[in-house]
Each structure stands twice: as C-alpha cells, then as structure tokens.
C-alpha atoms as a PDB file:
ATOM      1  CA  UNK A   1       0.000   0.000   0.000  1.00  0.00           C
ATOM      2  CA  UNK A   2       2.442   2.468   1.010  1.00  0.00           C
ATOM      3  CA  UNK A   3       4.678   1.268  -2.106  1.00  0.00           C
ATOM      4  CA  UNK A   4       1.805   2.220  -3.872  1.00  0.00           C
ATOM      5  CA  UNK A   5       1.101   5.449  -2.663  1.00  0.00           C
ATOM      6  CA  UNK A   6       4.872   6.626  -3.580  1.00  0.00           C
ATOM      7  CA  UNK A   7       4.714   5.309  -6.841  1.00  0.00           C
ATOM      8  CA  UNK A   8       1.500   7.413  -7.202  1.00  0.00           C
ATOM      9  CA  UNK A   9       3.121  10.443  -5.887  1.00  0.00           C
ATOM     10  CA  UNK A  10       6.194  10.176  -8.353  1.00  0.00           C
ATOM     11  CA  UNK A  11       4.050   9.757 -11.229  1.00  0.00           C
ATOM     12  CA  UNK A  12       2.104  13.072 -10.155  1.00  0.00           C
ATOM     13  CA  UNK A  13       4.918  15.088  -9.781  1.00  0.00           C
ATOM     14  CA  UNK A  14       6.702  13.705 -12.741  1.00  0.00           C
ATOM     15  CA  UNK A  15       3.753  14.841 -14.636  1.00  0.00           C
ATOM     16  CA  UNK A  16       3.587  17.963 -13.129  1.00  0.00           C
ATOM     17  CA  UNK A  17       7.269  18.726 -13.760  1.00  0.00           C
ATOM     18  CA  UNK A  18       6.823  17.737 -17.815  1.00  0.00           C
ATOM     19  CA  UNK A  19       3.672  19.989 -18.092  1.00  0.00           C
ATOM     20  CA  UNK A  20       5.677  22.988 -16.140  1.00  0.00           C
ATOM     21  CA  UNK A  21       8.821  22.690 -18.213  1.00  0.00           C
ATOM     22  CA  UNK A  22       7.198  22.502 -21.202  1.00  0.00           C
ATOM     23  CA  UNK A  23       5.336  26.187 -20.271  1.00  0.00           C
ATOM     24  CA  UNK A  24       8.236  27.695 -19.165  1.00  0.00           C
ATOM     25  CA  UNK A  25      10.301  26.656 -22.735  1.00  0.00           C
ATOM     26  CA  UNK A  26       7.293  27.659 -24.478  1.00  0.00           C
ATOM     27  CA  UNK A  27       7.915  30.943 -22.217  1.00  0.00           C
ATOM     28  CA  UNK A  28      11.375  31.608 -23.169  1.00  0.00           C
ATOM     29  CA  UNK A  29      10.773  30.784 -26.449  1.00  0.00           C
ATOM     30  CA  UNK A  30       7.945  33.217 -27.267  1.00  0.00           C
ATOM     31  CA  UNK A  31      10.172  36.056 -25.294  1.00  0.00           C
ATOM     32  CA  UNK A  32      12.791  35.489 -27.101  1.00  0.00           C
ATOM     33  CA  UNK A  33      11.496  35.230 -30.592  1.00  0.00           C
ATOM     34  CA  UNK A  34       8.999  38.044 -29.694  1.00  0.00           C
ATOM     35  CA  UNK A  35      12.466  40.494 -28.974  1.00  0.00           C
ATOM     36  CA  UNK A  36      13.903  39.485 -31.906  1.00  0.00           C
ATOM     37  CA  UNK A  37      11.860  40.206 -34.663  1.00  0.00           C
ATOM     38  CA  UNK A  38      10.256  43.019 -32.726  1.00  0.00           C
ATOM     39  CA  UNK A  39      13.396  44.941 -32.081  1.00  0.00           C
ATOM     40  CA  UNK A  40      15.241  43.805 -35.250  1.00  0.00           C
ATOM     41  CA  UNK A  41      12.268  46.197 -36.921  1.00  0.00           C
ATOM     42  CA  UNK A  42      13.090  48.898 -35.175  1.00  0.00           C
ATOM     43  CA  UNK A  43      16.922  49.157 -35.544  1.00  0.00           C
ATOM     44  CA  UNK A  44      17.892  52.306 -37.741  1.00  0.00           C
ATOM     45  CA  UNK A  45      19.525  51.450 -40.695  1.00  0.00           C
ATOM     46  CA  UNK A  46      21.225  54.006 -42.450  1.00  0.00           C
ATOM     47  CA  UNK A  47      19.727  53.911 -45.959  1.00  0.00           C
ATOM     48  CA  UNK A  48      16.316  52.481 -44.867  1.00  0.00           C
ATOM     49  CA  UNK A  49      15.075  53.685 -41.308  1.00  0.00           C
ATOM     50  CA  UNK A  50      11.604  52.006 -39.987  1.00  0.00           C
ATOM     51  CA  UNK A  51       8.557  53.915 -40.068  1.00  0.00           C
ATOM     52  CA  UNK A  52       6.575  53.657 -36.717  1.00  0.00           C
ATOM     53  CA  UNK A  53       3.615  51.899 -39.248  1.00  0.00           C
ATOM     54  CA  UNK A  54       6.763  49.430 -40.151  1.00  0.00           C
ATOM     55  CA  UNK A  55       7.747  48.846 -36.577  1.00  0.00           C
ATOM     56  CA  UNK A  56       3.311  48.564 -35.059  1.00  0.00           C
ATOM     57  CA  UNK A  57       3.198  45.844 -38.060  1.00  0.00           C
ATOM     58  CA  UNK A  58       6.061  43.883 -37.380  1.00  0.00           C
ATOM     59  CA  UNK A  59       5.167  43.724 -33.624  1.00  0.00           C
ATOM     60  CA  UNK A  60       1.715  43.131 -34.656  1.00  0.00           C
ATOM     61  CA  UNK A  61       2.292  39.863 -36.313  1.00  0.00           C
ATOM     62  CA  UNK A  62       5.240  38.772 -34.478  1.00  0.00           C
ATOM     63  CA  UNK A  63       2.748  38.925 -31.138  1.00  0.00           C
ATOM     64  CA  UNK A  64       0.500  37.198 -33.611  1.00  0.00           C
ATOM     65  CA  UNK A  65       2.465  34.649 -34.739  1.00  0.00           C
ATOM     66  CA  UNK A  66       4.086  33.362 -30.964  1.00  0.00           C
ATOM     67  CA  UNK A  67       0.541  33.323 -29.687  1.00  0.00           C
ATOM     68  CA  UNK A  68      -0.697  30.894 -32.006  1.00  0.00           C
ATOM     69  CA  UNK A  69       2.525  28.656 -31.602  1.00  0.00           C
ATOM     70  CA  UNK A  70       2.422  28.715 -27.746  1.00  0.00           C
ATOM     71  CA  UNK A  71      -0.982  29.719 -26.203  1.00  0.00           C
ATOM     72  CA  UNK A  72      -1.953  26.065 -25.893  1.00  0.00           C
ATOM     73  CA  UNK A  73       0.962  25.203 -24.085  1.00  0.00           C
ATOM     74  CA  UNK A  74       1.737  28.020 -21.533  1.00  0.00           C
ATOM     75  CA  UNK A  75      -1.088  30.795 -22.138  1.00  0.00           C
ATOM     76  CA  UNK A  76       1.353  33.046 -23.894  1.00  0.00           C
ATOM     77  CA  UNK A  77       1.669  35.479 -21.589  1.00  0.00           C
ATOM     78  CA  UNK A  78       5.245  36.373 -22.815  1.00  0.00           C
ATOM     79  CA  UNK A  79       5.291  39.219 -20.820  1.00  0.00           C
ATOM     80  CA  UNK A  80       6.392  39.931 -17.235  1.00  0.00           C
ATOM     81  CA  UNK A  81       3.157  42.112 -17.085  1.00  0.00           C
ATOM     82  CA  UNK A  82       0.309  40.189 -18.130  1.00  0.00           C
ATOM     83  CA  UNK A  83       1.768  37.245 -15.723  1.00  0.00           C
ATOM     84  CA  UNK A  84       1.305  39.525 -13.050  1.00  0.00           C
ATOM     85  CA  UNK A  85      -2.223  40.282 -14.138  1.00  0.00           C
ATOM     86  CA  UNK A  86      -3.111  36.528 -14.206  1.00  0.00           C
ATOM     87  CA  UNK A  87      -2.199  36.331 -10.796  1.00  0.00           C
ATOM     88  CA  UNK A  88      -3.535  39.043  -9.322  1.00  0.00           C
ATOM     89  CA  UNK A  89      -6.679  37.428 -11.070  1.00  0.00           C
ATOM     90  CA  UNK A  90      -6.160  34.370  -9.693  1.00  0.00           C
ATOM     91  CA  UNK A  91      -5.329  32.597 -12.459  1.00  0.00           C
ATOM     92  CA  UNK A  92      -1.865  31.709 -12.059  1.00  0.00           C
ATOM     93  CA  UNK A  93      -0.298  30.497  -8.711  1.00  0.00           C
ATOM     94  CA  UNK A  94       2.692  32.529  -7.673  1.00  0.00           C
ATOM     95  CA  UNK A  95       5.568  29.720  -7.941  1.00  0.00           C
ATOM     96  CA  UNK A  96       4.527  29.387 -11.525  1.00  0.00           C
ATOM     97  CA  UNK A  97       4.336  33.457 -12.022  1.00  0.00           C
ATOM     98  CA  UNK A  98       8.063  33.708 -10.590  1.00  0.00           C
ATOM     99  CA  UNK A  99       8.937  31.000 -13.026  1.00  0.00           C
ATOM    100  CA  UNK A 100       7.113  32.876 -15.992  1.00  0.00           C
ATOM    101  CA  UNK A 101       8.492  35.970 -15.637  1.00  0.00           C
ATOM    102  CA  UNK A 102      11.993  34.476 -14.939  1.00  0.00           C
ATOM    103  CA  UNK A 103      11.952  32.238 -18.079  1.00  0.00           C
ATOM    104  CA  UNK A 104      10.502  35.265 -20.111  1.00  0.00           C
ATOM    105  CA  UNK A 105      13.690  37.342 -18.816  1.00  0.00           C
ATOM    106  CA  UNK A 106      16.193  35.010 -19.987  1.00  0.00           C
ATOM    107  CA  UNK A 107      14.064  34.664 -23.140  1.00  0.00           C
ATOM    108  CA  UNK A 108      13.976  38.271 -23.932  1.00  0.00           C
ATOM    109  CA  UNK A 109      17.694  38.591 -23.082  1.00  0.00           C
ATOM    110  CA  UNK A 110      18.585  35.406 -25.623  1.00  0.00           C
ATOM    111  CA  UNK A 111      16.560  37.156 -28.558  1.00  0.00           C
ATOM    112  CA  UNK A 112      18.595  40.278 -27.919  1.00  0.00           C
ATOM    113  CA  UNK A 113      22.090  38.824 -27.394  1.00  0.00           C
ATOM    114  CA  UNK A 114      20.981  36.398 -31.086  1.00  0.00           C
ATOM    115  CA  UNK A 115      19.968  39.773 -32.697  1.00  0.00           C
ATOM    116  CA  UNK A 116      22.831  41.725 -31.369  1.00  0.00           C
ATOM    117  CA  UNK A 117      25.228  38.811 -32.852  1.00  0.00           C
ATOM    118  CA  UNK A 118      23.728  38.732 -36.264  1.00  0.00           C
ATOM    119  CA  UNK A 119      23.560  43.122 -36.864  1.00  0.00           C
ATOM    120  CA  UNK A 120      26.190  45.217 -38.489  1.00  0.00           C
ATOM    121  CA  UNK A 121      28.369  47.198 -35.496  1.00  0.00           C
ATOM    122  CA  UNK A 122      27.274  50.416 -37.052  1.00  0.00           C
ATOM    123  CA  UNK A 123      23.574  49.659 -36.400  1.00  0.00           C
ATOM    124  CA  UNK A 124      23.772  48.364 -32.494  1.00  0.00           C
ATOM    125  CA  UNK A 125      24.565  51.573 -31.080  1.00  0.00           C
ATOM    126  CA  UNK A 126      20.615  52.374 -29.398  1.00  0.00           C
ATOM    127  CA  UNK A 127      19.885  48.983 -30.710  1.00  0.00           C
ATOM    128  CA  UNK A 128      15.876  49.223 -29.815  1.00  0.00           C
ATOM    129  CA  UNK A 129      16.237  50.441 -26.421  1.00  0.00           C
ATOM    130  CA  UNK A 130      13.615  52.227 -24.961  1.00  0.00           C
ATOM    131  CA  UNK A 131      13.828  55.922 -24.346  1.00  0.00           C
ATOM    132  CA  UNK A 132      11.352  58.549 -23.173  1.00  0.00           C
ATOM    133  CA  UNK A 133      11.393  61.502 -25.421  1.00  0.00           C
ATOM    134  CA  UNK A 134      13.206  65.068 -24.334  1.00  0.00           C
ATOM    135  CA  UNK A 135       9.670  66.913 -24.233  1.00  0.00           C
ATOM    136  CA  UNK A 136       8.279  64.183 -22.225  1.00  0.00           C
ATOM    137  CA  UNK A 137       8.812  64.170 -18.408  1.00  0.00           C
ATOM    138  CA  UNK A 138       8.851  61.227 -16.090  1.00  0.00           C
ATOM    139  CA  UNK A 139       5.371  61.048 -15.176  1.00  0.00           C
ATOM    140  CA  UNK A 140       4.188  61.644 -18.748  1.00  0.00           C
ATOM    141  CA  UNK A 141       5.972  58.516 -19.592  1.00  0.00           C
ATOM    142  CA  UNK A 142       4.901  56.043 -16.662  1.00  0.00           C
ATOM    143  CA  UNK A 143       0.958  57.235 -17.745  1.00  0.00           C
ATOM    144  CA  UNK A 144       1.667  56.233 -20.753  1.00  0.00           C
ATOM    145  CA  UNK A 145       3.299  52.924 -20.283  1.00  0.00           C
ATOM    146  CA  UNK A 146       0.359  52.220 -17.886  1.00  0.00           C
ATOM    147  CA  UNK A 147      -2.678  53.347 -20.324  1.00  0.00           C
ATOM    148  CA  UNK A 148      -0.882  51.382 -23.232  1.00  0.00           C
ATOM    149  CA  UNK A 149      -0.337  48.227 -21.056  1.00  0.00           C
ATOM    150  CA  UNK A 150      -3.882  49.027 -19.572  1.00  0.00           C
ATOM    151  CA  UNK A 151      -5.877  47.788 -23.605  1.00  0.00           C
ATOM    152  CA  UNK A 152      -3.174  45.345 -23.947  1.00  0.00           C
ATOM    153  CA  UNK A 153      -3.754  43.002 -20.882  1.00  0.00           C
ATOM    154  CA  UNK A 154      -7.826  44.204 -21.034  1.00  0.00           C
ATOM    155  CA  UNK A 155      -7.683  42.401 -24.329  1.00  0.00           C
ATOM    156  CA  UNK A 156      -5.466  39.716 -23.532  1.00  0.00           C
ATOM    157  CA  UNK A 157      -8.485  38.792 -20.499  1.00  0.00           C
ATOM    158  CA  UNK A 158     -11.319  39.085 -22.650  1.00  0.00           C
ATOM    159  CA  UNK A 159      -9.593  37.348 -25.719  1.00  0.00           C
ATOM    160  CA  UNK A 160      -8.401  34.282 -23.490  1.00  0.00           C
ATOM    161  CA  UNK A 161     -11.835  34.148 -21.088  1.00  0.00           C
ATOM    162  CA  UNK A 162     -13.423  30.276 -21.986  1.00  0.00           C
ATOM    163  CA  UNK A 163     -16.441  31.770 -20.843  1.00  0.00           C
ATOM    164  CA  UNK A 164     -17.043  33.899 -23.537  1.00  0.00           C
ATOM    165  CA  UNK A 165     -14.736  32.870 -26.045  1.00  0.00           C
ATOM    166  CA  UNK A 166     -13.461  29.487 -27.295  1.00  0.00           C
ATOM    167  CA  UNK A 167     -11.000  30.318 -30.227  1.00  0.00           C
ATOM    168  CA  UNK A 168      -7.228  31.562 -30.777  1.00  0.00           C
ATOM    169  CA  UNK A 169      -6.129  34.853 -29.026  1.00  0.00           C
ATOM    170  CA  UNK A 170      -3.581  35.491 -31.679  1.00  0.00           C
ATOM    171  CA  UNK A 171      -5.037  37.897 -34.277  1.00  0.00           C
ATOM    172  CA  UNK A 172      -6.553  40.137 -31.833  1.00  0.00           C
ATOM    173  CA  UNK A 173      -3.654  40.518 -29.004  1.00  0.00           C
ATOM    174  CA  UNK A 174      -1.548  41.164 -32.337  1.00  0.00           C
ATOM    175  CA  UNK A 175      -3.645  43.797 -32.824  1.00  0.00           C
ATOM    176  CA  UNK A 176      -3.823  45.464 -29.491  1.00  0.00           C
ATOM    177  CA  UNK A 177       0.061  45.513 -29.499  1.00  0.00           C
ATOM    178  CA  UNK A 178      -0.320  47.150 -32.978  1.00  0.00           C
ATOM    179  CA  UNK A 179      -2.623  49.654 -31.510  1.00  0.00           C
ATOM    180  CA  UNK A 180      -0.513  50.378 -28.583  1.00  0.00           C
ATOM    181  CA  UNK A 181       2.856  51.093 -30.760  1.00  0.00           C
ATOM    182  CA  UNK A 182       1.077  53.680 -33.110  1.00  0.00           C
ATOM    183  CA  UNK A 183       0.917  55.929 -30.422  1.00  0.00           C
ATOM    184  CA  UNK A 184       3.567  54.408 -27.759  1.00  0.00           C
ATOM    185  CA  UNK A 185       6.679  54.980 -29.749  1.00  0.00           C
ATOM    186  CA  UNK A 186       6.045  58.695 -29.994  1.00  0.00           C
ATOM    187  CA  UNK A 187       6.496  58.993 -26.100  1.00  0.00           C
ATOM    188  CA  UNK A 188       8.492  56.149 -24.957  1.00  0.00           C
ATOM    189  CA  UNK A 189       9.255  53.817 -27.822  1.00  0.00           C
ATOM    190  CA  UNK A 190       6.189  51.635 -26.796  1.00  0.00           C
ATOM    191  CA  UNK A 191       7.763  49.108 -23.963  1.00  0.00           C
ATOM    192  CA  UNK A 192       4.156  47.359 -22.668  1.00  0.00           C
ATOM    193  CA  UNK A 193       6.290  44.645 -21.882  1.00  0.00           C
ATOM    194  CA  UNK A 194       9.670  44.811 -19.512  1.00  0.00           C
ATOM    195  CA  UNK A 195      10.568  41.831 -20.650  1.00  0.00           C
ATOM    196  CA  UNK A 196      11.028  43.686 -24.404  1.00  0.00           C
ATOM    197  CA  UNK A 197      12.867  46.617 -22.618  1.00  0.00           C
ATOM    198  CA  UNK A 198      15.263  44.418 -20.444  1.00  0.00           C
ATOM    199  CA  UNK A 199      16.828  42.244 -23.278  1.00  0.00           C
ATOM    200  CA  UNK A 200      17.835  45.317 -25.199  1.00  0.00           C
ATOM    201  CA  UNK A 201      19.413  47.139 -21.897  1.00  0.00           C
ATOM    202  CA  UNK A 202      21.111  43.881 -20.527  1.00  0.00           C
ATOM    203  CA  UNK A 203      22.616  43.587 -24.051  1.00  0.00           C
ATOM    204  CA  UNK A 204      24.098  46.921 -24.420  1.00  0.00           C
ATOM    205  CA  UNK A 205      24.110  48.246 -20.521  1.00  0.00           C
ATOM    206  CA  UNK A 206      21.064  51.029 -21.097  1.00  0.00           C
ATOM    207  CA  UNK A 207      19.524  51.319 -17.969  1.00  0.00           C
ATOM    208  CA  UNK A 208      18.457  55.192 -18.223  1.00  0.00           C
ATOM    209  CA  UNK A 209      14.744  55.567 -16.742  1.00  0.00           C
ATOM    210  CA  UNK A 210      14.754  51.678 -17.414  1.00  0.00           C
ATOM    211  CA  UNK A 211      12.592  52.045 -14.497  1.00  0.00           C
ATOM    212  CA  UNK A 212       9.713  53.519 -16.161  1.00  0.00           C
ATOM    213  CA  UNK A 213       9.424  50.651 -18.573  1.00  0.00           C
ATOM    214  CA  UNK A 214       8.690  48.326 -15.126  1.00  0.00           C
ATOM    215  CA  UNK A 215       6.377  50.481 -13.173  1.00  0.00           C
ATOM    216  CA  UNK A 216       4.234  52.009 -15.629  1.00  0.00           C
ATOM    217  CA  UNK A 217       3.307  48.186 -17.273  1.00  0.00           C
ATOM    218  CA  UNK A 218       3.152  46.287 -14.015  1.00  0.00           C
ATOM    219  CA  UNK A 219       0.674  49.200 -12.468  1.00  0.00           C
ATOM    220  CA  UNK A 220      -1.503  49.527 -16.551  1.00  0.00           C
ATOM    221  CA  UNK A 221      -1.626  45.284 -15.735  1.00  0.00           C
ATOM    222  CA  UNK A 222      -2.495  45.527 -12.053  1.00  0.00           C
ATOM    223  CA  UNK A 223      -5.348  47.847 -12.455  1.00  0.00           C
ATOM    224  CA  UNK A 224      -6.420  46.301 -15.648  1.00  0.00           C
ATOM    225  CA  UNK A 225      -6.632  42.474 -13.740  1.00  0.00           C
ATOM    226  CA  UNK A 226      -8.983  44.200 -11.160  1.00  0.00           C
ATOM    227  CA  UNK A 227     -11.588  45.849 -13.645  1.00  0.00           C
ATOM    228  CA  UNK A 228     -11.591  42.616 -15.665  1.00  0.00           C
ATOM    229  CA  UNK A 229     -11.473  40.169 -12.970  1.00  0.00           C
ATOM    230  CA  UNK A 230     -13.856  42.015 -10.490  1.00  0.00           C
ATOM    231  CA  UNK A 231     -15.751  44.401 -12.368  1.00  0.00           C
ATOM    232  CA  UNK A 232     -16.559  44.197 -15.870  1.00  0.00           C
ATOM    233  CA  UNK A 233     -16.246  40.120 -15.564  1.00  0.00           C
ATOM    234  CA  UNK A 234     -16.067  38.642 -11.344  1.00  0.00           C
ATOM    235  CA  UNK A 235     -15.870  35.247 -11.465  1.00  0.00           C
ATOM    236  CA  UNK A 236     -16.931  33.033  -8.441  1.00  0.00           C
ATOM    237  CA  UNK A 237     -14.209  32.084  -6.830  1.00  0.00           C
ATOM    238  CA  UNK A 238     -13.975  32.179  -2.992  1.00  0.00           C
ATOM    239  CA  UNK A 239     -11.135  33.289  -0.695  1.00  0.00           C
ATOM    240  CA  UNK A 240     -10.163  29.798  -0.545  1.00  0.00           C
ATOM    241  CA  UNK A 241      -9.885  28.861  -3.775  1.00  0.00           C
ATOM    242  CA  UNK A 242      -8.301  32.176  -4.413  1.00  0.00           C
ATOM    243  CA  UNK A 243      -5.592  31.370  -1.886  1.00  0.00           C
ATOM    244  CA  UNK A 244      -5.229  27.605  -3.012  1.00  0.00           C
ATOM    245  CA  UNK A 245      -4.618  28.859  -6.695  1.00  0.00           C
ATOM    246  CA  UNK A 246      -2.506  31.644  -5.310  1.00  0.00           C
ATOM    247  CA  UNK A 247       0.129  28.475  -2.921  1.00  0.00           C
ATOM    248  CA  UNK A 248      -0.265  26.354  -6.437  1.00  0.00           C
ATOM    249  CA  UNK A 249      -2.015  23.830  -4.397  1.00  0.00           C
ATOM    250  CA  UNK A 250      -5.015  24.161  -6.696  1.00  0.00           C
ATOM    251  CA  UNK A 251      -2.436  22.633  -9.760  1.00  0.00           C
ATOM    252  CA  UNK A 252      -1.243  19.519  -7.714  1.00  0.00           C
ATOM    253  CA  UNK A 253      -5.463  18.847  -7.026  1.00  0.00           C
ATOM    254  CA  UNK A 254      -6.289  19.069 -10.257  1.00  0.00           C
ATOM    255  CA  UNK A 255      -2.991  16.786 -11.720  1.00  0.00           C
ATOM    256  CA  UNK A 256      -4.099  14.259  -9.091  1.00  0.00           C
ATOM    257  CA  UNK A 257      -7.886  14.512 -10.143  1.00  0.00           C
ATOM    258  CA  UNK A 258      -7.211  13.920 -13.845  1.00  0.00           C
ATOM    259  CA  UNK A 259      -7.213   9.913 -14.810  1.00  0.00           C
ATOM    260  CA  UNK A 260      -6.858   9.510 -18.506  1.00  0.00           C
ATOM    261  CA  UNK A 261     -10.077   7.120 -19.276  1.00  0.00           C
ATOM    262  CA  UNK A 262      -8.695   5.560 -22.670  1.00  0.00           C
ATOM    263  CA  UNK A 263      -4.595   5.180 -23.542  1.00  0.00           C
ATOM    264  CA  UNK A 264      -5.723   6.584 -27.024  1.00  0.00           C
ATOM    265  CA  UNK A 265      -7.029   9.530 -25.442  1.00  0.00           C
ATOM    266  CA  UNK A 266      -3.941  10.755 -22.905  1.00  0.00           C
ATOM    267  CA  UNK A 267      -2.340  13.063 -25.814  1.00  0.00           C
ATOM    268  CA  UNK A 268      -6.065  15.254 -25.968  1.00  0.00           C
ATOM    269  CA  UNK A 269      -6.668  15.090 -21.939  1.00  0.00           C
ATOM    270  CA  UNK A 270      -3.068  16.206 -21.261  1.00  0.00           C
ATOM    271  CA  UNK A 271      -3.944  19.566 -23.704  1.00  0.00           C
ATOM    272  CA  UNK A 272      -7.122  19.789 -21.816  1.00  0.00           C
ATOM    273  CA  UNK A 273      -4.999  20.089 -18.256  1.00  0.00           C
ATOM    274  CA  UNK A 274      -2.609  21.706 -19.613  1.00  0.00           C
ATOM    275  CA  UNK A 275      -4.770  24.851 -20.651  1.00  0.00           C
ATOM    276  CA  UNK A 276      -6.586  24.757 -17.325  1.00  0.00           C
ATOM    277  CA  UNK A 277      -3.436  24.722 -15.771  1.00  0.00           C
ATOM    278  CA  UNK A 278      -2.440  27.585 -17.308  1.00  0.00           C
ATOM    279  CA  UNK A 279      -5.157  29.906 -16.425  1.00  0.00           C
ATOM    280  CA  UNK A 280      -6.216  28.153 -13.140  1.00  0.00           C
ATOM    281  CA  UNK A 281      -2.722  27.809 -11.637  1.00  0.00           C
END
C-alpha cells in the first residue's frame, strides 16, 4: 500500500514537472522570438530607417504569430506584465508566475544577445532600447506605459476568457500591441512589456529611466486584472480557492484529479490540463 502510494506520488509530480517545463520553454521561447523580430524592426539602418507603421506591423504579427505557436501550451503570456495580471486574477499560482516571468527574462535577453550577434556594429549603437522623449517628463511617460499596457492586458483577459470565447487569441492581441505602438513609440518607444525593454538594456548596458518601462506596465496590468477580474467580468471564486490557486495547491489537485479514461485519449486530456493549468494555476 504504502509502495503504492509513492509510486503514485512520483508519477504526479513527474507529470507535473513535464507539463511545467514545457510552459516555461514555451515561455522563453515566445520572449525570445517576440524580442527578436520586434526589435530587429526597429533598428535604424542608415539607408532604410523604420517607419513607426513598419515597426506597429512587425510587432503586430510577431505577437501574432508566438501566440498561435504557444498559447496552448503556456497561455502566452510572454510578458512579465500580463503574468502579473493573471495572478492578481487568480489565475496563475505565484511559484509558476516567478517561473514565468523568470523564463521570459532570460528569453527576452537570448533574442537580444541572437539579434545583437547577427547586426552590423554600425547599427547596435541604441539597438531598440527604450527611451522617453526630451519633451516628455517622467510622469508623462509612466501614464503612458500604464494606459498602453492598460488595452493590452484588457484584451489579452477578454480574448483568453473560456467563458465567452473558445477560439485563438492570436489575431486580436496582435492587434492590441499594434494599436498600442502607433501611439507608444512617440512617447516612450512603446515598452508594454519589460521583458522587451530588459533584453535590449542587458545587451548593451542602457539602464536610463529603465525604471519607467517596469512600473508604468506592471501598475496599466495591475489595475487592468482588477476591472476585468472584479468588475466588468467577477468570477466566483472564494477566498479559498483564491488562496489555493494563489500556494499552487489548486495545480497539484487538479494533476491528481485527472485519470486519462482511454490510452488513445492521454495526448487530448493532457492539452485539456494543460490549458486549465495555465489559467487556473
């Protein structure tokens, strides 16, 4: 019996460790690939320099494109910020948040170093970092950043909700992004993401008001989580369940709840869990 019981308990968590690794690859994968294409538009070339319609596009289907590759396997948050709006809507526990936003870091900061690699020295000097415009002060800036990151994570919730919506995200966070870099990169470059502004600083050491590109997404996230979640949309969860989701002890009850009822079907019940998992846990 006992014998039995810790075979049962290694097969849980050796489950539980394959469906968390895979999220957090699919994580650092999306980051990274998001950062490269996304800053590689933006990079002024001297005999061809991007128009801010060339740069919203690019970002546009690059968001597009790594949401449709990865939303079924880790919710494609690929941003520090909407993480932190998950779980201050109780749809992420914390252990997996830290692990998000950690894999996303090391994602963005991989895209950058690949893109730094592969571009001419004489175009790497800002090399896509972003910068608040002269005219603009401080508080200007974090307003910005906040209102931007604000629609993004507003459409991220209502594009991802099951209850009112059963179909790919992809085309229509693309287009938020889009939305929020034809008017972002006038004042700040359009961060919405510190994931997309750490890579480039780590790369080339451009930490001026690097700041700004933290606080004003993480506070446009945190308020945009709490109309969602408990205005425009509340959900039903009690304190306890909010808590459990919040320790991650929701994720180990629901891996231990799941039994596959047919071999044939483990592939489509582990894509079930996995989804939940992502927006429960």
């Amino acid at each position: 019996m006992e014998s039995g019981r810790r075979s049962l308990a290694k097969a849980l968590a050796c489950r539980l460790w394959t469906t968390i690794s895979k999220a957090l690859f699919a994580e650092f994968l999306a980051t990274g690939l998001y950062v490269f294409f996304g800053v590689g538009s933006a990079l002024r070339w001297p005999l061809s320099l991007p128009s801010v319609l060339q740069i919203a596009i690019t970002f546009n289907l690059a968001t597009a494109v790594i949401v449709q590759i990865t939303w079924k396997a880790s919710g494609a948050h690929v941003n520090p910020a909407v993480t932190l709006a998950f779980l201050v809507g109780s749809q992420i526990s914390l252990p997996r948040a830290v692990a998000y936003v950690a894999a996303q870091l090391a994602g963005a900061t991989a895209g950058a170093a690949l893109l730094y690699g592969v571009s001419p020295g004489d175009i790497r000097e800002n090399f896509g970092v972003n910068v608040v415009r002269s005219s603009v002060s401080t508080g200007q800036a974090v307003t910005v950043e906040l209102v931007l990151t604000l629609q993004l994570v507003l459409c991220v919730f209502a594009s991802t909700d099951t209850r009112h919506t059963t179909g790919s995200p992809a085309a229509t966070i693309g287009a938020s992004v889009a939305v929020g870099h034809l008017i972002g990169i006038y004042f700040t470059g359009c961060s919405m993401n510190p994931a997309r502004s750490f890579g480039s600083a780590v790369i080339v050491g451009k930490f001026t008001v690097h700041w700004i590109f933290w606080v004003g997404p993480l506070l446009g996230a945190v308020l945009a989580s709490l109309i969602y979640n408990f205005i425009l949309f509340p959900d039903t969860k009690t304190l306890a369940q909010r808590l459990a989701i919040l320790m991650g002890t929701a994720e180990v009850e629901k891996v231990e709840g799941v039994e596959p009822r047919k071999k044939e079907s483990q592939s489509s019940s582990e894509d079930t869990e996995m989804d939940s998992v992502c927006q429960v846990a």
